[in-house]
C-alpha atoms as a PDB file:
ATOM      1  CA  UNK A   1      18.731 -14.848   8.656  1.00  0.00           C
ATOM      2  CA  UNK A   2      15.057 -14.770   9.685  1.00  0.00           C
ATOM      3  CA  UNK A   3      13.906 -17.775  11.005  1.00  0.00           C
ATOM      4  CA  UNK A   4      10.675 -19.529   9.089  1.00  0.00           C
ATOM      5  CA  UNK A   5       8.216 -19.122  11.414  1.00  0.00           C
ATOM      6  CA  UNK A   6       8.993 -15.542  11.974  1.00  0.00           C
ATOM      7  CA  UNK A   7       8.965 -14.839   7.838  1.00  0.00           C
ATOM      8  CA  UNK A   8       5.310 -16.829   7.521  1.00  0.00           C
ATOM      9  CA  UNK A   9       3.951 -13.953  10.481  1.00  0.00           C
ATOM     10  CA  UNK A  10       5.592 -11.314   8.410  1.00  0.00           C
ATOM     11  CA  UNK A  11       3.642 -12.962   5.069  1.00  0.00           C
ATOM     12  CA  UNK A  12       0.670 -13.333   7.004  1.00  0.00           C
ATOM     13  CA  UNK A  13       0.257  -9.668   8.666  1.00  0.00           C
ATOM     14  CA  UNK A  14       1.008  -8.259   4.593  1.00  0.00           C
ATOM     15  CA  UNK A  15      -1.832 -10.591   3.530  1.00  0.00           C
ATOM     16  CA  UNK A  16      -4.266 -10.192   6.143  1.00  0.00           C
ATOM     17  CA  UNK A  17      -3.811  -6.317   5.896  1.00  0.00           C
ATOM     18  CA  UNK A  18      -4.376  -6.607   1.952  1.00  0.00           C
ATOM     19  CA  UNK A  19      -7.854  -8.235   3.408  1.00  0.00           C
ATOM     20  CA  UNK A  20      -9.119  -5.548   5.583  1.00  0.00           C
ATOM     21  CA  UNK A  21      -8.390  -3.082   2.304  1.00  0.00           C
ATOM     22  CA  UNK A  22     -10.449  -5.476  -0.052  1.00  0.00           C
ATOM     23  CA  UNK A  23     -12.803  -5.660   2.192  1.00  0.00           C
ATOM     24  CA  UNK A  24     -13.508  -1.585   3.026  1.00  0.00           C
ATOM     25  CA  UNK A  25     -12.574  -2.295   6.747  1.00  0.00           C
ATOM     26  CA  UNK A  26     -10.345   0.908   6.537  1.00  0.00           C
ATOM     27  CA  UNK A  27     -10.676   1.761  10.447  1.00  0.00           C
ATOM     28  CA  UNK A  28      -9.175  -1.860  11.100  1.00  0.00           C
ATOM     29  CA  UNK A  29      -6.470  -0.885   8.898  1.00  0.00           C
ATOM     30  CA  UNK A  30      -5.693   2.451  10.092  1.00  0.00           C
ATOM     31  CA  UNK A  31      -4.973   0.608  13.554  1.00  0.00           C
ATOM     32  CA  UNK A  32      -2.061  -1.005  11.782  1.00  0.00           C
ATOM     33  CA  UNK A  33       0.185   1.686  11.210  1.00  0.00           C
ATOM     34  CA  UNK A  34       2.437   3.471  13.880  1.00  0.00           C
ATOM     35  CA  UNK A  35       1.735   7.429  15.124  1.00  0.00           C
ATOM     36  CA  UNK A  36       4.919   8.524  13.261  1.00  0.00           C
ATOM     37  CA  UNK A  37       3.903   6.659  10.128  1.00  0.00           C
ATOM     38  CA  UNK A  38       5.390   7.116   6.423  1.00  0.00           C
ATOM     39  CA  UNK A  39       3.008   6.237   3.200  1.00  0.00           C
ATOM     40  CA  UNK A  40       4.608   7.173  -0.151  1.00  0.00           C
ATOM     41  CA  UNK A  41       4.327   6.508  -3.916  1.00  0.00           C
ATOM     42  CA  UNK A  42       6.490   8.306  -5.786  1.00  0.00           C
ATOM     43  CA  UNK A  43       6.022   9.560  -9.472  1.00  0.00           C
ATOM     44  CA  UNK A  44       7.481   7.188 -12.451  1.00  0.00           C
ATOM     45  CA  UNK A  45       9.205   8.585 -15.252  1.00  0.00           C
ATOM     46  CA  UNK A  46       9.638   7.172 -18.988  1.00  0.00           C
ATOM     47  CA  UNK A  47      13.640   8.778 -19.465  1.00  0.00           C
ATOM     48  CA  UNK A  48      16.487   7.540 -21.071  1.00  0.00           C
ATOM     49  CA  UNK A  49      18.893   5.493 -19.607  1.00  0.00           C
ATOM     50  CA  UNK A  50      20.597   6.520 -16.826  1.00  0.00           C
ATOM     51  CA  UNK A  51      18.270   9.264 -15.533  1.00  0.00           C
ATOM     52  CA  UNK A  52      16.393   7.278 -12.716  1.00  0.00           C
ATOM     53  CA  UNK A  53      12.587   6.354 -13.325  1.00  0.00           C
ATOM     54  CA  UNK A  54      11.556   7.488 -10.335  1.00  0.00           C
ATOM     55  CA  UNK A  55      11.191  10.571  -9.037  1.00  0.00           C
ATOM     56  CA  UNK A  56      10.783  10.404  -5.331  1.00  0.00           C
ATOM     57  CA  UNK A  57      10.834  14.388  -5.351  1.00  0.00           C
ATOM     58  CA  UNK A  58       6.763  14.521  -6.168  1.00  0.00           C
ATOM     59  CA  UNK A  59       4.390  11.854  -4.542  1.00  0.00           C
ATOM     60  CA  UNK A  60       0.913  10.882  -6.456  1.00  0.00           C
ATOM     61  CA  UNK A  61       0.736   9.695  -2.426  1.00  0.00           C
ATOM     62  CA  UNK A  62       2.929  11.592   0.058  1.00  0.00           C
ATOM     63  CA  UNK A  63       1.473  10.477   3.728  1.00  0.00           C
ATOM     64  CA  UNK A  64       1.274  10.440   7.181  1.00  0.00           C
ATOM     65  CA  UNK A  65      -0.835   8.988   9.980  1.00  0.00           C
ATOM     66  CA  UNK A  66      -3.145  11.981  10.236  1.00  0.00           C
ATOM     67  CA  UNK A  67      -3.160  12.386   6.545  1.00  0.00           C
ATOM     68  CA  UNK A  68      -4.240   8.392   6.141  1.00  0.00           C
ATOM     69  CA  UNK A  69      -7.310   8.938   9.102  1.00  0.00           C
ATOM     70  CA  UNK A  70      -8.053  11.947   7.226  1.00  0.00           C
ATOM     71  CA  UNK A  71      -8.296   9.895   3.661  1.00  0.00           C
ATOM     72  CA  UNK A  72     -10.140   7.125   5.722  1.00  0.00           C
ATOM     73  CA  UNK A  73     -12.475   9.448   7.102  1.00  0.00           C
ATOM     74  CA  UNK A  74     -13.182  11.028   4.107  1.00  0.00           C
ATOM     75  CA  UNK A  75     -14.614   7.748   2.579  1.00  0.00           C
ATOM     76  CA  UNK A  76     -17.177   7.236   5.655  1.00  0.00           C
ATOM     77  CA  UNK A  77     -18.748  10.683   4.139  1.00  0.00           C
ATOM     78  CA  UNK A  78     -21.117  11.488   1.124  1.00  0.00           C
ATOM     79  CA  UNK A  79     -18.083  13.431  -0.595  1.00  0.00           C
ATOM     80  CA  UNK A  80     -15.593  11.062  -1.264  1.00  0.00           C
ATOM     81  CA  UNK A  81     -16.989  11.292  -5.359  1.00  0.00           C
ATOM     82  CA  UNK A  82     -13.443   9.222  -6.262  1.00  0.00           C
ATOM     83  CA  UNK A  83     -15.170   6.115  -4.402  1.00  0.00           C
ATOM     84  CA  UNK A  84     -18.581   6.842  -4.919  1.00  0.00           C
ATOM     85  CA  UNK A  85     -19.614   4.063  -5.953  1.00  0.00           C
ATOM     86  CA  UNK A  86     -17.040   2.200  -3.835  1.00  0.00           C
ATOM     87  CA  UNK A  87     -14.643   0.276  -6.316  1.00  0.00           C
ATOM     88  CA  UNK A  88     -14.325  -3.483  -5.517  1.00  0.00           C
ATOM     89  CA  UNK A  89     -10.901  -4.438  -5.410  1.00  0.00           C
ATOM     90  CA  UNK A  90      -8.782  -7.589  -4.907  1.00  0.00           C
ATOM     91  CA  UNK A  91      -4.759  -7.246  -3.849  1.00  0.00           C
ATOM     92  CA  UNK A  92      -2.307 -10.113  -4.665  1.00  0.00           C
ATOM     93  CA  UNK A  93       0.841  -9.843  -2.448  1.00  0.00           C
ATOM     94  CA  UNK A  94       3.956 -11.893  -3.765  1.00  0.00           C
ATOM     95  CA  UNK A  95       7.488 -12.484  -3.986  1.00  0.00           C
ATOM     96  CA  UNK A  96       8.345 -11.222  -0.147  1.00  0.00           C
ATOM     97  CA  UNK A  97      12.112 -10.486   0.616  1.00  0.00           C
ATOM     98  CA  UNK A  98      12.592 -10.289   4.478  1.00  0.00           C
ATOM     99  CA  UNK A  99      15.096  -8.652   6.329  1.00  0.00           C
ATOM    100  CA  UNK A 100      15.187  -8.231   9.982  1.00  0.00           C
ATOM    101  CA  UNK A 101      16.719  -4.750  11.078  1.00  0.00           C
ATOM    102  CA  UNK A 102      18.032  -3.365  14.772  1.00  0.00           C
ATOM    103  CA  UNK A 103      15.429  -2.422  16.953  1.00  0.00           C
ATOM    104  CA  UNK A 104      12.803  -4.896  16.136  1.00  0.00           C
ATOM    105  CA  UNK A 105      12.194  -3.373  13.031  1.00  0.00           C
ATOM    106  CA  UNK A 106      11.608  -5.554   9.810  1.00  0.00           C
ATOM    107  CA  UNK A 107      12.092  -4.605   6.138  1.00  0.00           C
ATOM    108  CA  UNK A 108      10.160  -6.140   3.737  1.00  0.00           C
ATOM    109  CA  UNK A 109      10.134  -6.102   0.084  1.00  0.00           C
ATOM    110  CA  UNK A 110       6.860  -7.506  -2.318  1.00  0.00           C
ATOM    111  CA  UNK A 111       5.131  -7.149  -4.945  1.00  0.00           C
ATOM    112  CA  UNK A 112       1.596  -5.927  -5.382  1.00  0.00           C
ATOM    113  CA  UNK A 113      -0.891  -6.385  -8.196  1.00  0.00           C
ATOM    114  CA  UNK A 114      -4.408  -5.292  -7.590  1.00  0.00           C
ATOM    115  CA  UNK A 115      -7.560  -5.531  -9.554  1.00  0.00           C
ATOM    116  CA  UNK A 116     -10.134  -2.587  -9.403  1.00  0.00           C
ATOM    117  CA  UNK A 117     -13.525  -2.004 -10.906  1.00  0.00           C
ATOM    118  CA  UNK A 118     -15.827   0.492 -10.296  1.00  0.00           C
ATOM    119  CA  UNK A 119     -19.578   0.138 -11.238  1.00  0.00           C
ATOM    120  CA  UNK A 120     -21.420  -2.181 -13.707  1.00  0.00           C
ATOM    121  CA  UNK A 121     -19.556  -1.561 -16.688  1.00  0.00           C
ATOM    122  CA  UNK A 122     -17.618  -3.764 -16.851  1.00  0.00           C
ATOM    123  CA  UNK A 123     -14.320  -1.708 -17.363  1.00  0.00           C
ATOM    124  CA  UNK A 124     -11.298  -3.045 -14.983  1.00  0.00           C
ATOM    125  CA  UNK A 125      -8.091  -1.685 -13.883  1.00  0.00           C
ATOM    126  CA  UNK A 126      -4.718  -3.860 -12.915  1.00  0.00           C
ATOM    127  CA  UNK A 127      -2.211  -1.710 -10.799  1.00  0.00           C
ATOM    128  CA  UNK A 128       0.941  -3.523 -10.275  1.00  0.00           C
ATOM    129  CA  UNK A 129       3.878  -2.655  -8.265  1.00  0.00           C
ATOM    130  CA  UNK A 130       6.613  -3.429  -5.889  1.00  0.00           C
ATOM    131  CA  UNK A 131       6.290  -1.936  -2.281  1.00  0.00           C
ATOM    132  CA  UNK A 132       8.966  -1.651   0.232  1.00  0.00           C
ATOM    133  CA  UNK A 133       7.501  -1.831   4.275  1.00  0.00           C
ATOM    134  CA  UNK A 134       9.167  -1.286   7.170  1.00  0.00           C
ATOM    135  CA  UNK A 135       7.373  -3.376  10.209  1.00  0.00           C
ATOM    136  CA  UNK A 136       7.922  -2.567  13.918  1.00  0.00           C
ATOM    137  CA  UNK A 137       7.401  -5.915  16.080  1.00  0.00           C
ATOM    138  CA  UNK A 138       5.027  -4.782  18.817  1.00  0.00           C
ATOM    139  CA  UNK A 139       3.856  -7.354  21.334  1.00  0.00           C
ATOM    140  CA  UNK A 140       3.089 -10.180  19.725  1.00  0.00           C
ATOM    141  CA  UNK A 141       2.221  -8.466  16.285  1.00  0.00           C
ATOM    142  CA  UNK A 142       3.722  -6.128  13.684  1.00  0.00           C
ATOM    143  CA  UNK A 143       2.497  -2.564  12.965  1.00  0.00           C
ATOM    144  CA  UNK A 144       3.328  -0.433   9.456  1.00  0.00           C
ATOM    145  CA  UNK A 145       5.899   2.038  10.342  1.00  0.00           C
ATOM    146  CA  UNK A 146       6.627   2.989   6.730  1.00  0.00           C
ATOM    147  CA  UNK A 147       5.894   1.733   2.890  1.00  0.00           C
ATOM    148  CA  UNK A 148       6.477   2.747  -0.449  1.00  0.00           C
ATOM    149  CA  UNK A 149       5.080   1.892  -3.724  1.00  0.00           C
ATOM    150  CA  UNK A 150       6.619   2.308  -6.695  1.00  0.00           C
ATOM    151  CA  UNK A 151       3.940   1.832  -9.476  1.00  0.00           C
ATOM    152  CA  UNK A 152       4.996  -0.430 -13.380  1.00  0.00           C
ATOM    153  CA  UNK A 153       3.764   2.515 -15.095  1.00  0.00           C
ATOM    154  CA  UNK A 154       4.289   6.017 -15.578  1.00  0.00           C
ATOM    155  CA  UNK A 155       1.016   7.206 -16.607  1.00  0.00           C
ATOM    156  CA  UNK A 156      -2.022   5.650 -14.626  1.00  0.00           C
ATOM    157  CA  UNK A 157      -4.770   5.509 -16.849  1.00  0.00           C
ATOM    158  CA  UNK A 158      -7.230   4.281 -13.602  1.00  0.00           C
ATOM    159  CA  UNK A 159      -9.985   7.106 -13.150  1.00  0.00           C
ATOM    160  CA  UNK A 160     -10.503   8.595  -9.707  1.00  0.00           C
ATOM    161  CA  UNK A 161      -7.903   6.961  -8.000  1.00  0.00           C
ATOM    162  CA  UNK A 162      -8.240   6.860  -4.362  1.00  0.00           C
ATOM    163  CA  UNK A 163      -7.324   3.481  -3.105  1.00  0.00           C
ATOM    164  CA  UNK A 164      -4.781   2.461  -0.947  1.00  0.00           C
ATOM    165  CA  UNK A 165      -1.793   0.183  -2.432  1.00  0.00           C
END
């Protein structure tokens, strides 16, 4: 059992790091994940039942730490043409399931939806999913070790799609 204080940190860290993405602060947000980091969405599948809908052999994101500063500081440049202009999103985080594991490691379970536009057109996207995290208490804090995404669609229809989840 995790106690409630310890579960509202948890839900706080998840939302204030949802923040620092909505708000382009992506060097803040690089500072929250570990060295030996893990950042994956796998591919969704429409199949019949019981093939799996996932295929976690192929990754629309497979990364690590130095991929993620790469991505990062690719948007700082004039060539990042999938965020050019930037896209103004807004990330809802719900539904947390909390799990304390050995090792003061945390596994958390929630549920994403995020709104995107890009431009003046007024043409929107909504991305929903349900992400699984791994948090490593350091200090007083937590720090991404790990987290997956696994998207409500199989085909994304967003354009240029370079945001984090």
């Amino acid at each position: 059992m995790i106690s409630v204080d310890h579960r509202f940190a948890v839900q706080d860290f998840l939302v204030a790091e949802a923040r620092l993405l909505d708000h382009r602060r992506f060097e803040e947000w690089l500072e929250l994940w570990t060295d030996d980091a893990t950042y994956y969405v796998p591919v969704r599948v429409s199949k019949k039942k019981p093939a799996p809908d996932v295929n976690d052999d192929i990754g629309l994101f497979d990364d690590n730490k130095i991929s993620l500063t790469l991505r990062v500081r690719r948007l700082g440049t004039d060539v990042a043409w999938a965020e050019d202009p930037p896209s103004f999103t807004r990330r809802f985080v719900s539904n947390f399931e909390i799990q304390p594991e050995e090792g003061g490691e945390v596994r958390v379970r929630d549920y994403l939806l995020m709104y995107r536009s890009r431009g003046d057109g007024g043409v929107h996207d909504l991305i929903s999913g349900e992400r699984e995290h791994v948090l490593r208490v350091e200090g007083d804090g937590f720090r991404l070790a790990y987290r997956r995404v696994v998207l409500d669609q199989a085909s994304i229809g967003t354009k240029n799609f370079g945001v984090f989840l």
